[in-house]
C-alpha atoms as a PDB file:
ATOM      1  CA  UNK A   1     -13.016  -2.853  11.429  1.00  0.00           C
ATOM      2  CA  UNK A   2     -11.715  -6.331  11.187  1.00  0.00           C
ATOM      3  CA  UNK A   3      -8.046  -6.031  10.040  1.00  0.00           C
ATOM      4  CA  UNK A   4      -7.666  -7.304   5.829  1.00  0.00           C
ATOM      5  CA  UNK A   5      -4.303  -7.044   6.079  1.00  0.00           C
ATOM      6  CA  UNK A   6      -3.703 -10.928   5.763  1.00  0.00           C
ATOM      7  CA  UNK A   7      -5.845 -10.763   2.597  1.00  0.00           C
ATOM      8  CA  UNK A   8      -3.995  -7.729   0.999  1.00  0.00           C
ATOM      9  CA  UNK A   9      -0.660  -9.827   1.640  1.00  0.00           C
ATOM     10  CA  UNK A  10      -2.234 -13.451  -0.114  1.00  0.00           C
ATOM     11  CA  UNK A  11      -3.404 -11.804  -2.829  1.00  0.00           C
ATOM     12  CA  UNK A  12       0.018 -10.731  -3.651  1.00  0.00           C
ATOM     13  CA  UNK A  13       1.750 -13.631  -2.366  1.00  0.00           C
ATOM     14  CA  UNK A  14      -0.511 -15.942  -4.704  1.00  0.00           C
ATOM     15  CA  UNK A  15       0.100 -13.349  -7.714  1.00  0.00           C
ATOM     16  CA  UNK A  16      -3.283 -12.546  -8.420  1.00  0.00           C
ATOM     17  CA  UNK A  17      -2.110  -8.800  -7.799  1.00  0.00           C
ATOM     18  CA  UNK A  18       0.910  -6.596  -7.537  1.00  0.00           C
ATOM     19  CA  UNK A  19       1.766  -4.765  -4.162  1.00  0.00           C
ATOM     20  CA  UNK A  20      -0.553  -1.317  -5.223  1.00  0.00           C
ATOM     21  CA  UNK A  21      -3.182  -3.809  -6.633  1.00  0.00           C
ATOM     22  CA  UNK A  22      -3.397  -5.614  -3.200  1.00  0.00           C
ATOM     23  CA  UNK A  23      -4.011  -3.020  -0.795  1.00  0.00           C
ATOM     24  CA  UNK A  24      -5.948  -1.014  -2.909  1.00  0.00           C
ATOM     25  CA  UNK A  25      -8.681  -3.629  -3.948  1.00  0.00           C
ATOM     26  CA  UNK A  26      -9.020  -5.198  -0.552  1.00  0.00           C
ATOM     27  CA  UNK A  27     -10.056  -1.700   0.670  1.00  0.00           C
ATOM     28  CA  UNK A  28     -12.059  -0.453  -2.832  1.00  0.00           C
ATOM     29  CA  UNK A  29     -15.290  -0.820  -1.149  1.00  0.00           C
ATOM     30  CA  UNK A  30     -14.606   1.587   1.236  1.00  0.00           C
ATOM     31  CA  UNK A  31     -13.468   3.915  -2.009  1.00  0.00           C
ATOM     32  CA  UNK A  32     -17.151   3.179  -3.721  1.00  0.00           C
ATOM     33  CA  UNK A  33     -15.381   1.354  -6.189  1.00  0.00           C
ATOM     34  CA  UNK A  34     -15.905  -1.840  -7.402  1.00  0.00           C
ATOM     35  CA  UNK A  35     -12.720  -4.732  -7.676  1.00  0.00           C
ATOM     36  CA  UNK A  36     -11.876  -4.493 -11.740  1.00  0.00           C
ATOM     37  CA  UNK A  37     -11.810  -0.770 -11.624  1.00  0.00           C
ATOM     38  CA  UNK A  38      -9.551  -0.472  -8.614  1.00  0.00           C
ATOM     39  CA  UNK A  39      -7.570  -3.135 -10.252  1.00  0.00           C
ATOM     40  CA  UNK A  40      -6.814  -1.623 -13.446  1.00  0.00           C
ATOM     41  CA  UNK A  41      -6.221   1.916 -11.411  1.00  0.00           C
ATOM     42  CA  UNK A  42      -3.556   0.198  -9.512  1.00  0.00           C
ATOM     43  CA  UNK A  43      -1.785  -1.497 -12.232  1.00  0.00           C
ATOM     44  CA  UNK A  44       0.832   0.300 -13.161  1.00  0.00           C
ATOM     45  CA  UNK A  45       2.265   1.102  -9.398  1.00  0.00           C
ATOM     46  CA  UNK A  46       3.305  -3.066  -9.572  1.00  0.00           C
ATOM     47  CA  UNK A  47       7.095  -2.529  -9.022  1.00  0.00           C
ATOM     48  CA  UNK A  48       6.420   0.503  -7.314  1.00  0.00           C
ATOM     49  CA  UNK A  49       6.374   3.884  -8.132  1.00  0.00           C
ATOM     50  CA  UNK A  50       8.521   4.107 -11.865  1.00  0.00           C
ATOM     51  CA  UNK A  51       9.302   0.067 -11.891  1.00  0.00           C
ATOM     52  CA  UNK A  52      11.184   0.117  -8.596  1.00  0.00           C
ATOM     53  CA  UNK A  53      12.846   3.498  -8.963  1.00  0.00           C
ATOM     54  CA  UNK A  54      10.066   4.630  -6.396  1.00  0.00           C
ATOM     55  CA  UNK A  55       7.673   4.161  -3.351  1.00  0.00           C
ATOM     56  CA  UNK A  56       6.683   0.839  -3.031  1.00  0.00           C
ATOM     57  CA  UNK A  57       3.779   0.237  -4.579  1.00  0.00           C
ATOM     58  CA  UNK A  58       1.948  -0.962  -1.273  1.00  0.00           C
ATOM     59  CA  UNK A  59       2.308   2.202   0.117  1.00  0.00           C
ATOM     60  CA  UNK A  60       0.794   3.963  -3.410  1.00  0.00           C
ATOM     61  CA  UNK A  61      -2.341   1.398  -2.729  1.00  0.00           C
ATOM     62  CA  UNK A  62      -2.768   2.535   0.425  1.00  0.00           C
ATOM     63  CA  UNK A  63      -2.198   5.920  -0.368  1.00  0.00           C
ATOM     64  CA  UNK A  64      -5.297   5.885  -2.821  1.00  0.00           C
ATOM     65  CA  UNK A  65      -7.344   4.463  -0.260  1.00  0.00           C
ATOM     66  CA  UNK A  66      -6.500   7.373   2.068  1.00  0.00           C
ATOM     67  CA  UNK A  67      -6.926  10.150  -0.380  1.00  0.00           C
ATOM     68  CA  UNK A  68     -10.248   8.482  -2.084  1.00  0.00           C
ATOM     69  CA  UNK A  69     -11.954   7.974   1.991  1.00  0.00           C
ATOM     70  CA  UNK A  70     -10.471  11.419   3.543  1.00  0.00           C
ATOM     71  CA  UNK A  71     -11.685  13.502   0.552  1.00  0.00           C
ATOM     72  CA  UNK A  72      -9.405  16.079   2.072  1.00  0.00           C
ATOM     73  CA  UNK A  73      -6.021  16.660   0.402  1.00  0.00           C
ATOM     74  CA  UNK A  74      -4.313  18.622   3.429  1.00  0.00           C
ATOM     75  CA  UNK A  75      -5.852  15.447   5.691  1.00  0.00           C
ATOM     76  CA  UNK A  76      -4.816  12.780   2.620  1.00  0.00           C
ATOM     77  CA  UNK A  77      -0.894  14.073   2.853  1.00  0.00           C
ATOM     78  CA  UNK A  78      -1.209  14.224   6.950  1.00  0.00           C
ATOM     79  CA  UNK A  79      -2.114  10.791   7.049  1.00  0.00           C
ATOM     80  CA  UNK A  80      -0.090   9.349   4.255  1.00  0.00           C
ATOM     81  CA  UNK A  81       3.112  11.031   5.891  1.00  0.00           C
ATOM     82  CA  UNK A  82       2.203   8.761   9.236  1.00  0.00           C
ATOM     83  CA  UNK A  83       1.948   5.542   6.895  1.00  0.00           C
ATOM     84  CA  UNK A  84       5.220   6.208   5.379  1.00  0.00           C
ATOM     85  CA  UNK A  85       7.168   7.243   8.478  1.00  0.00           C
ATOM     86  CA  UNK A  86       5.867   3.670  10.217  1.00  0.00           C
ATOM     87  CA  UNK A  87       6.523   1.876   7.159  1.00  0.00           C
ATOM     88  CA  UNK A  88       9.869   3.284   6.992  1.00  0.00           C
ATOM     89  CA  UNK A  89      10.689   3.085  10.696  1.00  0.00           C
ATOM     90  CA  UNK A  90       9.638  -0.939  10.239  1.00  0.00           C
ATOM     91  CA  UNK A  91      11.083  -1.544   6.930  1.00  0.00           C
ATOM     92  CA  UNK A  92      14.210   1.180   6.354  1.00  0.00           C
ATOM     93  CA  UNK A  93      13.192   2.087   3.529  1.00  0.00           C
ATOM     94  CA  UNK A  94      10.026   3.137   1.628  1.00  0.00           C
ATOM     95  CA  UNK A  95      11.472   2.735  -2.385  1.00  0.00           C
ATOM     96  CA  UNK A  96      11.045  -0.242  -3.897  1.00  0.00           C
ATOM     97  CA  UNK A  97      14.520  -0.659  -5.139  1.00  0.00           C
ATOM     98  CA  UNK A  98      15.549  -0.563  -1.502  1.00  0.00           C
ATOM     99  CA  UNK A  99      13.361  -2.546  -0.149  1.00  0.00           C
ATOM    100  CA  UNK A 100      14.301  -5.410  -2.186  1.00  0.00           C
ATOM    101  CA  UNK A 101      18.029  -5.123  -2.222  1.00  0.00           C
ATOM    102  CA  UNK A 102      18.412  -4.658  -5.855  1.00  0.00           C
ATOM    103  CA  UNK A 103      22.115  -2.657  -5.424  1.00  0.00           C
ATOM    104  CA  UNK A 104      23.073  -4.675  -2.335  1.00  0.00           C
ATOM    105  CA  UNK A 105      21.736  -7.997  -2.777  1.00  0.00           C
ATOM    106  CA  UNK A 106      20.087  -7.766   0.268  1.00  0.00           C
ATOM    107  CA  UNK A 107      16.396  -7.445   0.385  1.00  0.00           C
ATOM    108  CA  UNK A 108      14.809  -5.863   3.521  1.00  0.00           C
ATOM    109  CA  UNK A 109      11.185  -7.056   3.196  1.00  0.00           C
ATOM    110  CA  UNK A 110       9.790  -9.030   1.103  1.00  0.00           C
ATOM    111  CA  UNK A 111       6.399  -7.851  -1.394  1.00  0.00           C
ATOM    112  CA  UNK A 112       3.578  -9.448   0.577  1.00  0.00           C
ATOM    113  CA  UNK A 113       5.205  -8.358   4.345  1.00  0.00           C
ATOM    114  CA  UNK A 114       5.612  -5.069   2.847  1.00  0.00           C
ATOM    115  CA  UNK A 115       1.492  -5.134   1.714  1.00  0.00           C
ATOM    116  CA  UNK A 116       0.552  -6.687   4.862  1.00  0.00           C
ATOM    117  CA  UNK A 117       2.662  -3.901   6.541  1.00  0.00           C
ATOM    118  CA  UNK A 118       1.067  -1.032   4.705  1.00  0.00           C
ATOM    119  CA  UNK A 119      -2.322  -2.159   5.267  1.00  0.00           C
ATOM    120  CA  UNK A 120      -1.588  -2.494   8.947  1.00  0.00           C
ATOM    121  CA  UNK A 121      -0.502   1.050   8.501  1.00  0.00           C
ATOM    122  CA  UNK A 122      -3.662   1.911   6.550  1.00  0.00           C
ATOM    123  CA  UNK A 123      -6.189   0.238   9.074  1.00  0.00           C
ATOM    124  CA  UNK A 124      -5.056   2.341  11.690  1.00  0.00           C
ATOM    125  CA  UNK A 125      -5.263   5.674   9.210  1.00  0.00           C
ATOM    126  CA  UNK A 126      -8.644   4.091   8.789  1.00  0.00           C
ATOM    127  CA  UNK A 127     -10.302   4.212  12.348  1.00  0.00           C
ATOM    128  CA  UNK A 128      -9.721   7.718  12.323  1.00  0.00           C
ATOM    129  CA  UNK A 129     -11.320   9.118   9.522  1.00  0.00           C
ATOM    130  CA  UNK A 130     -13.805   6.223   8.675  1.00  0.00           C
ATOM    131  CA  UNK A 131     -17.209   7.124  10.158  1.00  0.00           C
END
């Protein structure tokens, strides 16, 4: 598979899409779904999960993707726990709050490294259970 990850990050980086919106439509084809309806699915994870109070939204786009390819919940959660734990281990945090230093002023990643990170994280996920 060639790696989308740089696409995922520009589309959020030009603001054509929020973080969920990103991952989640550069992989839709691999979901059977076409671009506007992954778009609209993933448009209220922008902020993350509960407007920041939650996982980033990145890692909610990529978590569709897994769940929607793996058709297997028990695999879905086995492989989503592996893209959180490397996006944590990489980032320190997996909450979007967190990740952008809203109650320290200090922002550990910023929204397109943390798409581009989660759809690193997804591609890998990916070769595995892609045919």
């Amino acid at each position: 598979m060639i790696s989308r990850k740089t696409l995922a990050a520009e589309k959020n980086r030009q603001k054509t899409h929020n973080c969920a919106q990103a991952v989640f439509c550069t992989y839709c084809d691999l979901c059977g779904l076409d671009p506007k309806t992954a778009e609209d699915a993933a448009g209220a994870f922008g902020m993350g999960m509960g407007n920041m109070d939650g996982t980033c939204g990145s890692l909610v786009g990529a978590g569709m993707v897994i769940g929607l390819v793996s058709k297997d919940r028990n695999l879905a959660r086995k492989r989503m726990k592996q893209v959180m734990d490397r996006f944590k281990e990489r980032n320190g945090a997996t909450q979007c709050r967190q990740l952008k230093g809203v109650d320290t002023g200090i922002a550990l990643r910023e929204c397109p490294d943390c798409v581009a990170d989660a759809a690193e994280f997804l591609e890998e996920i990916l070769q595995e259970i892609v045919p």
